[in-house]
Protein backbone atom coordinates (compact mmCIF):
# COMPACT_ATOMS: atom_id res chain seq x y z
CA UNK A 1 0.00 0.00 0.00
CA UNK A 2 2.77 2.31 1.13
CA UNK A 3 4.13 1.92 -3.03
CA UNK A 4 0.87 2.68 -4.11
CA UNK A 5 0.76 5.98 -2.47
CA UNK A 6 4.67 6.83 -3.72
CA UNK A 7 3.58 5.85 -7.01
CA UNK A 8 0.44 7.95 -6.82
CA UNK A 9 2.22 11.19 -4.81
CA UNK A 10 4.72 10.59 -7.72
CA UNK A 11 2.25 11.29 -10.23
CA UNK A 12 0.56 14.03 -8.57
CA UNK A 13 3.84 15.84 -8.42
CA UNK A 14 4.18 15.01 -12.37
CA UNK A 15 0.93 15.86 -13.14
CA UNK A 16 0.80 19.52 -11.39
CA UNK A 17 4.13 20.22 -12.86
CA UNK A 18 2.96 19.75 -16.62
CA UNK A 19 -0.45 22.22 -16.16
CA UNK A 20 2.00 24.76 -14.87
CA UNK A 21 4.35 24.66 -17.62
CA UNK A 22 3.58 26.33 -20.76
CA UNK A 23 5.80 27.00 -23.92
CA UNK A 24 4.72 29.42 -26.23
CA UNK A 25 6.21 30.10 -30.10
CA UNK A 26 5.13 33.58 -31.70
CA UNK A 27 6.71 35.47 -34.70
CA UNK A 28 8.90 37.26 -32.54
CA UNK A 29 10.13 34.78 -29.63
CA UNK A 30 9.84 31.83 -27.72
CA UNK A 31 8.47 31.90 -23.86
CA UNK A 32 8.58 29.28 -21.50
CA UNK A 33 6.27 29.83 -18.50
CA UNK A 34 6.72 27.47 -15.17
CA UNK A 35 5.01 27.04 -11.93
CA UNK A 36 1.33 27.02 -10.49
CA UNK A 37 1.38 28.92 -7.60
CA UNK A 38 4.42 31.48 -8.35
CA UNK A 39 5.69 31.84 -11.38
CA UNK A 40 8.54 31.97 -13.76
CA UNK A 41 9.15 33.41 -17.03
CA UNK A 42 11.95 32.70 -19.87
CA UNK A 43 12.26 34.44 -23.01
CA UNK A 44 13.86 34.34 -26.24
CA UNK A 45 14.09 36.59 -29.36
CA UNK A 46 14.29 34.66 -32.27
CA UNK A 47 16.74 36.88 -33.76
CA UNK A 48 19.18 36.51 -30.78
CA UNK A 49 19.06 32.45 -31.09
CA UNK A 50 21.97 30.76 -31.78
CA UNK A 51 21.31 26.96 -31.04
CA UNK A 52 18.24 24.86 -30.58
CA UNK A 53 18.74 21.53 -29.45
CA UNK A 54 16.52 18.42 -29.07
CA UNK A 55 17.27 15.43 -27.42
CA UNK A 56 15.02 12.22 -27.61
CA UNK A 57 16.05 8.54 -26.22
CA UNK A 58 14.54 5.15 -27.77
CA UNK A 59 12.12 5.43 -25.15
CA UNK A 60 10.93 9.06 -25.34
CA UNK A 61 10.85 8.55 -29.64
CA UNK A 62 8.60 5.57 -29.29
CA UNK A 63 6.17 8.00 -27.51
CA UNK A 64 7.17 11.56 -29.58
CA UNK A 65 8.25 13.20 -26.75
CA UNK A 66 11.08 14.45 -25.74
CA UNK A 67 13.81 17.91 -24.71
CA UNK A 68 14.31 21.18 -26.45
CA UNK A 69 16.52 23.47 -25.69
CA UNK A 70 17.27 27.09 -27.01
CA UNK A 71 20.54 29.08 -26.28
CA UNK A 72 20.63 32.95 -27.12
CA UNK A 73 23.59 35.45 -28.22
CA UNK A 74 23.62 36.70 -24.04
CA UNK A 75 23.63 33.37 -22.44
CA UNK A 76 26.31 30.64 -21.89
CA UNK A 77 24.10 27.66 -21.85
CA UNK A 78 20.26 26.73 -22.59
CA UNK A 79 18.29 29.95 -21.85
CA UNK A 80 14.96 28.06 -22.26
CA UNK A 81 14.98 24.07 -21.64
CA UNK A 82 11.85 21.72 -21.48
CA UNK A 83 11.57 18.39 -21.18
CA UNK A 84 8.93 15.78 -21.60
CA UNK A 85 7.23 18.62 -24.79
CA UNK A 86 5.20 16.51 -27.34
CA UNK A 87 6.51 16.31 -30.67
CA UNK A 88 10.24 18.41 -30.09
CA UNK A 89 10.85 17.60 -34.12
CA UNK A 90 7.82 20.54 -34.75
CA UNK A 91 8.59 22.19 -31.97
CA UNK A 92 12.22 22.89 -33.51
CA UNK A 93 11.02 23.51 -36.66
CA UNK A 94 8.63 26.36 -35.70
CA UNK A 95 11.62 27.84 -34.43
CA UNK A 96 14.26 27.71 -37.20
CA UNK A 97 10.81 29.00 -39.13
CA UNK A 98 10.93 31.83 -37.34
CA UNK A 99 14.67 32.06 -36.80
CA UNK A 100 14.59 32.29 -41.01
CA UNK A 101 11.85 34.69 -41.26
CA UNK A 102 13.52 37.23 -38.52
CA UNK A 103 17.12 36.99 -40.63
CA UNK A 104 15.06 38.10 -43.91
């Protein structure tokens, strides 16, 4: 009984942690919103990315999900990273879209 409830506190934690994560691709930039009760806030220009990457194992292909992440002209590493985001492959594509379209 006692795994049950790990397993189930587990998914709760999971669960509440996917509504309060949002990722959101305009024209102009890519936002990544996390957290429920406070709240925090990522943004990139498209014209200041440099590197998108995306990162999928067997596991996480088999079920199209997987990470993204985005690094920008004024950061060192991954400004934006997200993991467990359906379909990455699109996700990566809106944003060398974009990336294009902002260069001319």
């Amino acid at each position: 009984i006692a795994a049950f409830g790990v397993g189930l506190l587990i998914l709760l934690v999971w669960w509440l942690r996917c509504i309060g994560t949002t990722l959101t691709v305009t024209d102009e930039r890519t936002t990544l919103r996390k957290g429920i009760l406070s709240k925090h806030t990522n943004e990139v220009y498209h014209s200041d990315v440099r590197n998108v990457q995306l990162k999928q194992s067997l596991f996480q292909r088999l079920f199209r999900v997987g990470y993204v992440g985005i690094a920008s002209a004024g950061h060192s590493g991954m400004e934006i990273e997200i993991a467990g985001i359906p379909h990455p492959e699109a996700v990566k594509e809106i944003i060398d879209l974009r990336r294009r379209e902002q260069k001319g």
